[in-house]
PDB file of N, CA and C in Angstrom:
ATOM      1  N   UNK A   1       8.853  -6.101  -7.096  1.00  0.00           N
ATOM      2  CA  UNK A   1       9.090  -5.997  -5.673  1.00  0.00           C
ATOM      3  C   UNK A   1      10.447  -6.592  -5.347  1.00  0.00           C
ATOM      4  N   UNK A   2      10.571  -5.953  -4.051  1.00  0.00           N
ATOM      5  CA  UNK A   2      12.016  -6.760  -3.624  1.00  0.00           C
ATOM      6  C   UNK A   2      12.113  -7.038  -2.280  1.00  0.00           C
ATOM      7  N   UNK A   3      12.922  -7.962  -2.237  1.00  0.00           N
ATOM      8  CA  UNK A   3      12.695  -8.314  -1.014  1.00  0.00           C
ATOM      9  C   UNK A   3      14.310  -8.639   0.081  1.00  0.00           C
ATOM     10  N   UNK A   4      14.346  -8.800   1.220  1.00  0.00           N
ATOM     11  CA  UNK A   4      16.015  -8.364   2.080  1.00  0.00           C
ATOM     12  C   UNK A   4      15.788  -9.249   2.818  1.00  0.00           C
ATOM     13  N   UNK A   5      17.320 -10.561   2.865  1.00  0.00           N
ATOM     14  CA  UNK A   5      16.751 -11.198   3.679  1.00  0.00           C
ATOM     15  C   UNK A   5      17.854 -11.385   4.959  1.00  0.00           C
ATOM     16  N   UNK A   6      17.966 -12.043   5.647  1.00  0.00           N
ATOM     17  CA  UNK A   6      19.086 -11.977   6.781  1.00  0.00           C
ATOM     18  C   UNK A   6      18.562 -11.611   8.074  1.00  0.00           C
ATOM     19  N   UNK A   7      19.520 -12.159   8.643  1.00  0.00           N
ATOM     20  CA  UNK A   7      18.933 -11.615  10.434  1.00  0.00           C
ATOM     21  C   UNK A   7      19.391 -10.502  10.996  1.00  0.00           C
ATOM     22  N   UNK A   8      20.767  -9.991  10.562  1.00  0.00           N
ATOM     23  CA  UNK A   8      21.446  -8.805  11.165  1.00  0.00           C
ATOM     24  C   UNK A   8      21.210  -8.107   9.866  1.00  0.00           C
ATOM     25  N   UNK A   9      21.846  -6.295  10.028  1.00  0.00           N
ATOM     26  CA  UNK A   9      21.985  -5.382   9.057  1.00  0.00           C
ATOM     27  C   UNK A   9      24.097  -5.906   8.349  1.00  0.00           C
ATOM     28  N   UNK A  10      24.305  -6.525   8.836  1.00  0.00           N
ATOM     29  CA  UNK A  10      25.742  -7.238   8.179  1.00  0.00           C
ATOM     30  C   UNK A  10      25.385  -7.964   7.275  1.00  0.00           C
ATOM     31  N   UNK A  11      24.535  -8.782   7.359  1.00  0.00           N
ATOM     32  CA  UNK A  11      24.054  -9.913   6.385  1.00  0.00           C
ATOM     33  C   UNK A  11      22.895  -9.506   6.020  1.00  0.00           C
ATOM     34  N   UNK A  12      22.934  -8.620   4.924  1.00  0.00           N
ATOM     35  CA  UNK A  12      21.405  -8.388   4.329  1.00  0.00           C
ATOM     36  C   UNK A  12      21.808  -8.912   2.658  1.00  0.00           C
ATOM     37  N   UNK A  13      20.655  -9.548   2.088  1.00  0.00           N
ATOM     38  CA  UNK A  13      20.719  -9.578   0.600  1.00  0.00           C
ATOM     39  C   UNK A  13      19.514  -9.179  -0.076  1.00  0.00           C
ATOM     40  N   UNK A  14      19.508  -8.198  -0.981  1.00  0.00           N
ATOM     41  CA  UNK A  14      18.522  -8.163  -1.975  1.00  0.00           C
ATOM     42  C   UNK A  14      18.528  -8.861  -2.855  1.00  0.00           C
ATOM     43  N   UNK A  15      16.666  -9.511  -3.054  1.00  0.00           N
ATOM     44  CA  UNK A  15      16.812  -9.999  -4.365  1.00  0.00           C
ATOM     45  C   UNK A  15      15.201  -9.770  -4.658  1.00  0.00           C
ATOM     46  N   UNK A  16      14.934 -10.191  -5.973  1.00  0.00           N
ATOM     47  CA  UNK A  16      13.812  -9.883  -6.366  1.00  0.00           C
ATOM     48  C   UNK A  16      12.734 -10.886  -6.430  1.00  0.00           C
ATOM     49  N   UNK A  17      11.595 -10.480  -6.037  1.00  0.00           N
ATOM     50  CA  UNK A  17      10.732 -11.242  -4.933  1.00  0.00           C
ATOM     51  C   UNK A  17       9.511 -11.788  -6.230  1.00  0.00           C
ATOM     52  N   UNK A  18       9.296 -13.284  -6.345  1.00  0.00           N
ATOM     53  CA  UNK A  18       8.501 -13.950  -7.216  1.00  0.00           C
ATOM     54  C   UNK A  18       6.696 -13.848  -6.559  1.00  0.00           C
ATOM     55  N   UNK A  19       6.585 -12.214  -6.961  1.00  0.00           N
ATOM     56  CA  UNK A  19       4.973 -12.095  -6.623  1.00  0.00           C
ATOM     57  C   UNK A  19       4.085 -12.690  -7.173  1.00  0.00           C
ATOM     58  N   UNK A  20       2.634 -13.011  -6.768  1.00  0.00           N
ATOM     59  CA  UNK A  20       1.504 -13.380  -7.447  1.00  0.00           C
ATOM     60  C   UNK A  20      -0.083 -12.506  -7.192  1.00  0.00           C
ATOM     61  N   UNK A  21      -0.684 -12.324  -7.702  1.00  0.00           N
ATOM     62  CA  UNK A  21      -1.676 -11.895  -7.383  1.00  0.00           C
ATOM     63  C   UNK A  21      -2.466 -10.941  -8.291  1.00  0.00           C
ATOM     64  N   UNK A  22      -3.402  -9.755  -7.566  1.00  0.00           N
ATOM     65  CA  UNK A  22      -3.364  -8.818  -8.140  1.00  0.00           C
ATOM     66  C   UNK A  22      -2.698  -7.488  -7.577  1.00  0.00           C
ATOM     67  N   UNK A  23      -0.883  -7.184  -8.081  1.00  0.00           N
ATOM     68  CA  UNK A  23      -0.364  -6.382  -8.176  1.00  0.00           C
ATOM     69  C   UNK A  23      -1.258  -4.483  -8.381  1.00  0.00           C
ATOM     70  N   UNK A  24      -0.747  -3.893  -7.662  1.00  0.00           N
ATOM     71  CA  UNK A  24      -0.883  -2.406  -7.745  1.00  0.00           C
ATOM     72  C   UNK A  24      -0.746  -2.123  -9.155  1.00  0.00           C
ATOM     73  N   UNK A  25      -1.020  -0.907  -9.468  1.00  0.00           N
ATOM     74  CA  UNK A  25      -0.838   0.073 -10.863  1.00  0.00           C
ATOM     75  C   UNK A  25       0.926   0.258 -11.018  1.00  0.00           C
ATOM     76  N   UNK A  26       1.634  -0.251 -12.051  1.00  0.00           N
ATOM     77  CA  UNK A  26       3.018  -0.350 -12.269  1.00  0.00           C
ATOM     78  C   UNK A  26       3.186   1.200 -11.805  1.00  0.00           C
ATOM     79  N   UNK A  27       4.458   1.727 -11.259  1.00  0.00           N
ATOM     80  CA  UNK A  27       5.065   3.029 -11.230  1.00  0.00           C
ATOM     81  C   UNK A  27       4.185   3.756 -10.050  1.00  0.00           C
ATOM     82  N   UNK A  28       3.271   2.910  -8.973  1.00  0.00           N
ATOM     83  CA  UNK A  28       2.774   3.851  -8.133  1.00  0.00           C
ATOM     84  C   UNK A  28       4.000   4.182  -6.839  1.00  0.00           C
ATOM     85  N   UNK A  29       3.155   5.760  -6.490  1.00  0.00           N
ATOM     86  CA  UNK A  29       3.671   6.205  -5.795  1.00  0.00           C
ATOM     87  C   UNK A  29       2.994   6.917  -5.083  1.00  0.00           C
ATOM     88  N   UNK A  30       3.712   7.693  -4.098  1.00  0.00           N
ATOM     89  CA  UNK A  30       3.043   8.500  -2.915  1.00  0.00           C
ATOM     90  C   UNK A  30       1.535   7.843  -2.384  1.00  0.00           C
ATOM     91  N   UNK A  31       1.678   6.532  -2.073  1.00  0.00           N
ATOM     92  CA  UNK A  31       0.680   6.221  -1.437  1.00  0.00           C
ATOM     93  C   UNK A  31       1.231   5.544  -0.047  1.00  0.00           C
ATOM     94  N   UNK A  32      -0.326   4.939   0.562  1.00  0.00           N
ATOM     95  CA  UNK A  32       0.225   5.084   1.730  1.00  0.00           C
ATOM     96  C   UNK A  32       0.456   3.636   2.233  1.00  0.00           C
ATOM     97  N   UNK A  33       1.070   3.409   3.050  1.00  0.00           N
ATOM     98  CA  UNK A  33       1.045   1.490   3.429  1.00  0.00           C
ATOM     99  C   UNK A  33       0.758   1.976   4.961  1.00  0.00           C
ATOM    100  N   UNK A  34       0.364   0.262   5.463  1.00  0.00           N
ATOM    101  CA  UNK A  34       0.338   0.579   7.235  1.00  0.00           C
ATOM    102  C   UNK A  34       0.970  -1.352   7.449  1.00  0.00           C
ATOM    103  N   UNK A  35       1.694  -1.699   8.571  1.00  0.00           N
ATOM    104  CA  UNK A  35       1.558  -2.951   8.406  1.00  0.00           C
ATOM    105  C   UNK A  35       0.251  -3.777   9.362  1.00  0.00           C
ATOM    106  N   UNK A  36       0.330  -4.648   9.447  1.00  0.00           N
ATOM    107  CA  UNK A  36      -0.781  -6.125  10.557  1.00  0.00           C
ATOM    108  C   UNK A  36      -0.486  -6.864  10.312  1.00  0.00           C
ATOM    109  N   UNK A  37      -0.026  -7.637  11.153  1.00  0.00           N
ATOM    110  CA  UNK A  37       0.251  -9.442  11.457  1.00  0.00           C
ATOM    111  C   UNK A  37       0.844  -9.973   9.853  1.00  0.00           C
ATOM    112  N   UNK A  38       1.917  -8.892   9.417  1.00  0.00           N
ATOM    113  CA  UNK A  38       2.514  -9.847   8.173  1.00  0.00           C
ATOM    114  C   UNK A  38       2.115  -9.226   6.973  1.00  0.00           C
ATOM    115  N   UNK A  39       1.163  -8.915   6.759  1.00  0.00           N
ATOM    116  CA  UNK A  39       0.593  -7.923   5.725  1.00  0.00           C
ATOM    117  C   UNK A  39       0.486  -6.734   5.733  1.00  0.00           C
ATOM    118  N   UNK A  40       0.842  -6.474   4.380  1.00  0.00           N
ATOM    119  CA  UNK A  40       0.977  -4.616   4.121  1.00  0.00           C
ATOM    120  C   UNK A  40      -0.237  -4.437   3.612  1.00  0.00           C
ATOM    121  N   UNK A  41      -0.939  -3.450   4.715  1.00  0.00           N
ATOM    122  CA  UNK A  41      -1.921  -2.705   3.716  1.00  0.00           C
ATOM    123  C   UNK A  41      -1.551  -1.605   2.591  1.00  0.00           C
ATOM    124  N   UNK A  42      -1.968  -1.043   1.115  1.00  0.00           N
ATOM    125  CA  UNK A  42      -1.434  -0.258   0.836  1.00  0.00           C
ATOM    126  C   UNK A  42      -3.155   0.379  -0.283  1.00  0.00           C
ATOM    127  N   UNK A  43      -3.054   1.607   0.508  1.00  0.00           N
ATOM    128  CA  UNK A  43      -3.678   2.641  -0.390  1.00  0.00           C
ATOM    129  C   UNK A  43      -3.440   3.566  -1.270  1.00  0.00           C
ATOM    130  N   UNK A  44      -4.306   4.221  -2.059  1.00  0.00           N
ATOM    131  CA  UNK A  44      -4.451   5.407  -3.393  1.00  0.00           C
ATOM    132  C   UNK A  44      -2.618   5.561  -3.667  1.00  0.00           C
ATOM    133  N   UNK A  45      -2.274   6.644  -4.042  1.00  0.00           N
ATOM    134  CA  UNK A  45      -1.339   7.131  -4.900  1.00  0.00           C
ATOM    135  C   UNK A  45      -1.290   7.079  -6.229  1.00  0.00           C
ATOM    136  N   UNK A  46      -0.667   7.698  -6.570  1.00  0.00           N
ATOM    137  CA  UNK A  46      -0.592   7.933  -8.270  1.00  0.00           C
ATOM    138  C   UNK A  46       0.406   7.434  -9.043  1.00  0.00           C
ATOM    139  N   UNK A  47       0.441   7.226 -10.425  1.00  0.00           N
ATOM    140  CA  UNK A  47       1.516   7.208 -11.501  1.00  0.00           C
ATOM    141  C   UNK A  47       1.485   8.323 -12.602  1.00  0.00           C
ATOM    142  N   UNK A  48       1.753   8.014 -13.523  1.00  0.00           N
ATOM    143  CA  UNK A  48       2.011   9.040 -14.277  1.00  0.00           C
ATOM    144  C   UNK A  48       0.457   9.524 -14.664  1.00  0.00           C
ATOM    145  N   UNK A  49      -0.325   8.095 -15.114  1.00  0.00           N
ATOM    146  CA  UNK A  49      -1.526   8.218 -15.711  1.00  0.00           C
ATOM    147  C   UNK A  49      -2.510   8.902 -14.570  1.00  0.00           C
ATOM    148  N   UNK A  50      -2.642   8.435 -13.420  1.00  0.00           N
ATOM    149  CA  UNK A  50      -4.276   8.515 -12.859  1.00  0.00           C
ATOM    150  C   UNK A  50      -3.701   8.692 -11.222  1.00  0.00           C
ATOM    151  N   UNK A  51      -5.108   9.252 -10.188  1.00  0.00           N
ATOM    152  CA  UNK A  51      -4.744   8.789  -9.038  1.00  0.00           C
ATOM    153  C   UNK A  51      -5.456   7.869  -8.946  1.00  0.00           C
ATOM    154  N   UNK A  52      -5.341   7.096  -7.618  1.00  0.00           N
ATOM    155  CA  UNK A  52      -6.236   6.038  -6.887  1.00  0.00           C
ATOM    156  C   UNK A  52      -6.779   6.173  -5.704  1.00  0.00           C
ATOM    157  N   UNK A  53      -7.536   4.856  -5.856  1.00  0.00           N
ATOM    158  CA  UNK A  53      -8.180   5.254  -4.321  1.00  0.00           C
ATOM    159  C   UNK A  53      -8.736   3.457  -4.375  1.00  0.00           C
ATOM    160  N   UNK A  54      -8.172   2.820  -4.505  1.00  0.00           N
ATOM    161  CA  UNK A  54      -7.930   1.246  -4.171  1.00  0.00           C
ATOM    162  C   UNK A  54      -7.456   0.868  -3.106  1.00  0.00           C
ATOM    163  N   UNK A  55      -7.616  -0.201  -2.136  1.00  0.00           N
ATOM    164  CA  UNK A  55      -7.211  -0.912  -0.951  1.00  0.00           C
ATOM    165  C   UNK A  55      -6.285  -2.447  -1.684  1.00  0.00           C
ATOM    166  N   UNK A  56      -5.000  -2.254  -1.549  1.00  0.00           N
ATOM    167  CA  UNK A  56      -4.444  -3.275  -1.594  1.00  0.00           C
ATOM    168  C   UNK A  56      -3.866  -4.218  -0.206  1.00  0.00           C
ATOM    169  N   UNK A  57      -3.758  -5.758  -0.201  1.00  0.00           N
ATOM    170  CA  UNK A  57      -3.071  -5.927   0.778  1.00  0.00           C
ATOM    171  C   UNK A  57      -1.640  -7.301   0.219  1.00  0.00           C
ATOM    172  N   UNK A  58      -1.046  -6.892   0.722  1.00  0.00           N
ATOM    173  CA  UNK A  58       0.094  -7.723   0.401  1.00  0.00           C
ATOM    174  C   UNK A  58       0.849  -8.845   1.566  1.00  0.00           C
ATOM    175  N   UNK A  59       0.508 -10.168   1.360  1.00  0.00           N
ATOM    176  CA  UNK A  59       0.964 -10.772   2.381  1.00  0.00           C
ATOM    177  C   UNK A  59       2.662 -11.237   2.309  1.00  0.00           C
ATOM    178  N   UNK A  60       3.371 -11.414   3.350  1.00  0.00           N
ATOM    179  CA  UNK A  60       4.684 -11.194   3.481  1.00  0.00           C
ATOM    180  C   UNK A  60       5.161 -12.480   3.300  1.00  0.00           C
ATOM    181  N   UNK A  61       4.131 -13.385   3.765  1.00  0.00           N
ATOM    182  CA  UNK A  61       4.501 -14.693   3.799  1.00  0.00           C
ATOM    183  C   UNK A  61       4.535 -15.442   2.366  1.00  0.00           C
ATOM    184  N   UNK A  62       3.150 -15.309   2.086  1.00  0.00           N
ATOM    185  CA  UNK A  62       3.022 -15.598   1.196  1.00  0.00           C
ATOM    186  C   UNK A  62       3.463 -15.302  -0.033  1.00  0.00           C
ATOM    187  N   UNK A  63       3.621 -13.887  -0.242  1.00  0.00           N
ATOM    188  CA  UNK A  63       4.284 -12.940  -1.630  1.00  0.00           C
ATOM    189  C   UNK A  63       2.887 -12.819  -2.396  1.00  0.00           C
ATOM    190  N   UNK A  64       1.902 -12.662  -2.003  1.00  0.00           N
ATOM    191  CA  UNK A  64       0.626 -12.486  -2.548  1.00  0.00           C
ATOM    192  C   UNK A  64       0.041 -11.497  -2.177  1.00  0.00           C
ATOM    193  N   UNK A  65      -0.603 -10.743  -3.613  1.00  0.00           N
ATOM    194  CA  UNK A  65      -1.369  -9.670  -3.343  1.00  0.00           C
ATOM    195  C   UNK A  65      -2.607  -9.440  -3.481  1.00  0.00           C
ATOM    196  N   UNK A  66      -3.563  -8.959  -3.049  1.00  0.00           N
ATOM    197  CA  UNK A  66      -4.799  -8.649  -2.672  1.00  0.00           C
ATOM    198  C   UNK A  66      -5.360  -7.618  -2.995  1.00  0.00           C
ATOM    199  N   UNK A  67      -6.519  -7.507  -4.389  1.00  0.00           N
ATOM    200  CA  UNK A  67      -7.384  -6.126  -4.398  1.00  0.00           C
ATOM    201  C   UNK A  67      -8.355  -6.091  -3.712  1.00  0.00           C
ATOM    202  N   UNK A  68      -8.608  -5.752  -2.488  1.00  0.00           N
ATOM    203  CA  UNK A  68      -9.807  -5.513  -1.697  1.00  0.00           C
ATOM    204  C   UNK A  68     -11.050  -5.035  -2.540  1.00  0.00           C
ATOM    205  N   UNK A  69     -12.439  -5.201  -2.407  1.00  0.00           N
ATOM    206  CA  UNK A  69     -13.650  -5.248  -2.643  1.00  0.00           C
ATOM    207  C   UNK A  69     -13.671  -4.451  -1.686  1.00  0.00           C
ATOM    208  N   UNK A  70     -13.776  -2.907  -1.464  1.00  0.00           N
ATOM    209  CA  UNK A  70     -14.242  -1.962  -0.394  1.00  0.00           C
ATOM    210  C   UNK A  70     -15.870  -1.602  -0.546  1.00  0.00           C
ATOM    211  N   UNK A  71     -16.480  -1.379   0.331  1.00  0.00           N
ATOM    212  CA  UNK A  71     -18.402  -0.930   0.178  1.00  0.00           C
ATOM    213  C   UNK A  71     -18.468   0.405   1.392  1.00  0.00           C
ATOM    214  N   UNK A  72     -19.130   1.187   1.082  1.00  0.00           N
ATOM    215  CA  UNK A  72     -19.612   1.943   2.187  1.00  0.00           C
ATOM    216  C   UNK A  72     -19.298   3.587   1.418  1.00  0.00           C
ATOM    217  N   UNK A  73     -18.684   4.733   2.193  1.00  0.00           N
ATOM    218  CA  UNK A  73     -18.123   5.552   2.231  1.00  0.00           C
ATOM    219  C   UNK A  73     -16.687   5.314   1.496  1.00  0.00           C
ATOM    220  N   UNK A  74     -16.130   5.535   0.120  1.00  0.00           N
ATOM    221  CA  UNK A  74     -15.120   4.822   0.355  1.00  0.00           C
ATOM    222  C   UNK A  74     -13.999   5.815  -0.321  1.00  0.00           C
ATOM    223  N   UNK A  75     -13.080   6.480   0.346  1.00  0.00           N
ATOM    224  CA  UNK A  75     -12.115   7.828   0.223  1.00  0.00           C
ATOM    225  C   UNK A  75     -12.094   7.860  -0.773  1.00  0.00           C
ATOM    226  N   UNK A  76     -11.803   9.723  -1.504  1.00  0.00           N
ATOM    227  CA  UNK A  76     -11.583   9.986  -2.468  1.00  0.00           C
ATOM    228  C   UNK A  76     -10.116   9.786  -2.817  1.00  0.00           C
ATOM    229  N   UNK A  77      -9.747   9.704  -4.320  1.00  0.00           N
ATOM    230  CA  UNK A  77      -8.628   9.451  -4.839  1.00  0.00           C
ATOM    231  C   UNK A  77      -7.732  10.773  -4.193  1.00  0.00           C
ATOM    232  N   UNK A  78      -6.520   9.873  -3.788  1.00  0.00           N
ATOM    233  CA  UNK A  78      -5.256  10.526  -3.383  1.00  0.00           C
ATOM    234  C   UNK A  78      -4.395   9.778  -2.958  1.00  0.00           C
ATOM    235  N   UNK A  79      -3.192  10.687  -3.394  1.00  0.00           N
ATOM    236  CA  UNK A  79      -1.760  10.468  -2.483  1.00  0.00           C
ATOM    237  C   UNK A  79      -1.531  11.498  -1.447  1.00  0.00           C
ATOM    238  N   UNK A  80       0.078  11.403  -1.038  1.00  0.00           N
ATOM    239  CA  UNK A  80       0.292  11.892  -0.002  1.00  0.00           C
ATOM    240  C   UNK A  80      -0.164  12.424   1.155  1.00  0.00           C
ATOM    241  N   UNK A  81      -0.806  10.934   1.920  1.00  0.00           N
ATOM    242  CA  UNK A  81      -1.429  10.570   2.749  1.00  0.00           C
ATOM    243  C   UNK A  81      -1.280   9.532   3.799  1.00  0.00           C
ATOM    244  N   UNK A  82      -1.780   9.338   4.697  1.00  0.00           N
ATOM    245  CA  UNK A  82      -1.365   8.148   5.983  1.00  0.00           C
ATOM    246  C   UNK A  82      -2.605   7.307   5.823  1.00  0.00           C
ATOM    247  N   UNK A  83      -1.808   6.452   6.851  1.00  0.00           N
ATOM    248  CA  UNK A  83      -2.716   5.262   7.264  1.00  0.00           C
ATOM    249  C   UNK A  83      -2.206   4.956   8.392  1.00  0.00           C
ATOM    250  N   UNK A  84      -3.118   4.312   9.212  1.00  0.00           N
ATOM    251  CA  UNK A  84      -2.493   3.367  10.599  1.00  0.00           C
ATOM    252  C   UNK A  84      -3.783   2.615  11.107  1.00  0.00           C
ATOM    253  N   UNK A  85      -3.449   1.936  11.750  1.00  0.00           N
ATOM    254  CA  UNK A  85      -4.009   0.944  12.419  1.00  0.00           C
ATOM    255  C   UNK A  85      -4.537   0.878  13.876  1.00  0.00           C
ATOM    256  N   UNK A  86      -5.675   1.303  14.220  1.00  0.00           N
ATOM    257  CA  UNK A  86      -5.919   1.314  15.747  1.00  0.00           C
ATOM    258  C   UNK A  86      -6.763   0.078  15.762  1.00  0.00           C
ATOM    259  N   UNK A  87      -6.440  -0.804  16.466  1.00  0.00           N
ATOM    260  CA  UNK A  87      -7.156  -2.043  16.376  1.00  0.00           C
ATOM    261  C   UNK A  87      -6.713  -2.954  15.153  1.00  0.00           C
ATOM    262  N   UNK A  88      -8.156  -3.306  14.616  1.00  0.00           N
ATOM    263  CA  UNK A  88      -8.699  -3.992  13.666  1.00  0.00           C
ATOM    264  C   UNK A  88      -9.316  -2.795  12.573  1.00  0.00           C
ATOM    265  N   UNK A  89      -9.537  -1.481  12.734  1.00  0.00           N
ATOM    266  CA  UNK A  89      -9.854  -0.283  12.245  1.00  0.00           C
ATOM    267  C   UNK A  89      -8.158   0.221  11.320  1.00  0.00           C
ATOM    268  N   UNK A  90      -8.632   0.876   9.992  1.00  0.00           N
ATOM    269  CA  UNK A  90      -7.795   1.598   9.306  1.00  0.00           C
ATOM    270  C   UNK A  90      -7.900   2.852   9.195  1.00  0.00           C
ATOM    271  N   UNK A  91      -7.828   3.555   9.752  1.00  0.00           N
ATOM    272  CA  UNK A  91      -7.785   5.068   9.766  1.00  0.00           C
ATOM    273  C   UNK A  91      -6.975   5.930   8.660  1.00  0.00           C
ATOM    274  N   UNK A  92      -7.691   6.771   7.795  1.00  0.00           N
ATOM    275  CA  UNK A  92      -6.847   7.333   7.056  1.00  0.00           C
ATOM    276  C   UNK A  92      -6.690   8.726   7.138  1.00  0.00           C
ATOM    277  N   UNK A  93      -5.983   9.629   6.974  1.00  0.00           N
ATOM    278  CA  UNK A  93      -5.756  11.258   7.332  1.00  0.00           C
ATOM    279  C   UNK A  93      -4.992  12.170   6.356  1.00  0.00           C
ATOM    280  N   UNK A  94      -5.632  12.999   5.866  1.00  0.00           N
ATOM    281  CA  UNK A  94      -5.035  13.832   5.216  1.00  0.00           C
ATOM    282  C   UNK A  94      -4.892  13.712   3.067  1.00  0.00           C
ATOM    283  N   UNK A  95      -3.692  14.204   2.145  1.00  0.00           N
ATOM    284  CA  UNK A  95      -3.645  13.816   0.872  1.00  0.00           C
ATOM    285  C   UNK A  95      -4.274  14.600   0.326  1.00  0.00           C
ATOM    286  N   UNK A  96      -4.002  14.054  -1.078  1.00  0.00           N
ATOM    287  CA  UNK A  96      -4.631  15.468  -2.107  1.00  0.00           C
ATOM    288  C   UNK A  96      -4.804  14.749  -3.787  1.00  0.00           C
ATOM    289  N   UNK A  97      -5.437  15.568  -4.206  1.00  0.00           N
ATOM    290  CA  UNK A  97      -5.259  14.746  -5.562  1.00  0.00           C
ATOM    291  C   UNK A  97      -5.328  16.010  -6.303  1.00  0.00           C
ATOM    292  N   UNK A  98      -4.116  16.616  -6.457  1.00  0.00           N
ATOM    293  CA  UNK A  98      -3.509  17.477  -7.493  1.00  0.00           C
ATOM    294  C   UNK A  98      -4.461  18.875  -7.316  1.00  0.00           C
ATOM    295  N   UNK A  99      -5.509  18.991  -6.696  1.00  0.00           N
ATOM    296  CA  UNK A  99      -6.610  20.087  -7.202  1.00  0.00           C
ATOM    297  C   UNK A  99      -7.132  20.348  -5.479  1.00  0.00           C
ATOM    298  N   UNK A 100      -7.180  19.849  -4.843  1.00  0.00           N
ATOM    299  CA  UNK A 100      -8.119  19.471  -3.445  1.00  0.00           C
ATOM    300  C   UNK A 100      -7.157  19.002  -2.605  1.00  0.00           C
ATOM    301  N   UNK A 101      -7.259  19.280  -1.152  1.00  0.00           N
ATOM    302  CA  UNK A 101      -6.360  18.543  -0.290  1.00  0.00           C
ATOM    303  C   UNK A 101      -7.454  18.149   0.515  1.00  0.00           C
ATOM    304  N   UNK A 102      -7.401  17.158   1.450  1.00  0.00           N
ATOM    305  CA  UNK A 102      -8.133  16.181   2.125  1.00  0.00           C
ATOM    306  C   UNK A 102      -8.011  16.279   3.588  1.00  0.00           C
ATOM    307  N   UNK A 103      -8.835  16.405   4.665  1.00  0.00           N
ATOM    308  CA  UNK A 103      -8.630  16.492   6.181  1.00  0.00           C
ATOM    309  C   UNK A 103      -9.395  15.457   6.432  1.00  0.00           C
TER     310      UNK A 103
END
């Protein structure tokens, strides 16, 4: 991960951000993030190997990451897909996993 720090777009620096936790699948992509109060939520997408369908959350403050324990109904594997936030609710819409697309 990386991370930009500064107050204006004049003074920005990248550097690379000392994470802990449990990190995502190396090389994911096309998944979806939403933010809340500091933390990134981030769902499914794929790498080379597999898709997903995991709930990560990543706190900003902290540099710590989070594999959610999801129960219920819980989406099929995909990328290229949304997320957002109405409330305290995560709403997800749309994606596909190579064979199937998702409404």
């Amino acid at each position: 991960s990386t991370q930009s720090t500064g107050k204006t777009k004049k003074n920005m620096h990248w550097s690379v951000a000392q994470v802990a936790g449990e990190i995502p699948p190396k090389g994911l992509r096309s998944h979806a993030i939403a933010e809340k109060g500091g933390k990134f939520y981030i769902f499914g997408g794929v790498n080379l190997n597999a898709e997903f369908h995991q709930l990560y959350i990543f706190d900003a403050d902290s540099l710590h990451w989070i594999k959610v324990k999801t129960t219920g109904s819980i989406p099929e594997r995909r990328c290229a897909h949304t997320i957002s936030f109405v409330g305290d609710q995560i709403f997800l819409y749309g994606g596909g996993d190579g064979k199937s697309i998702y409404y």
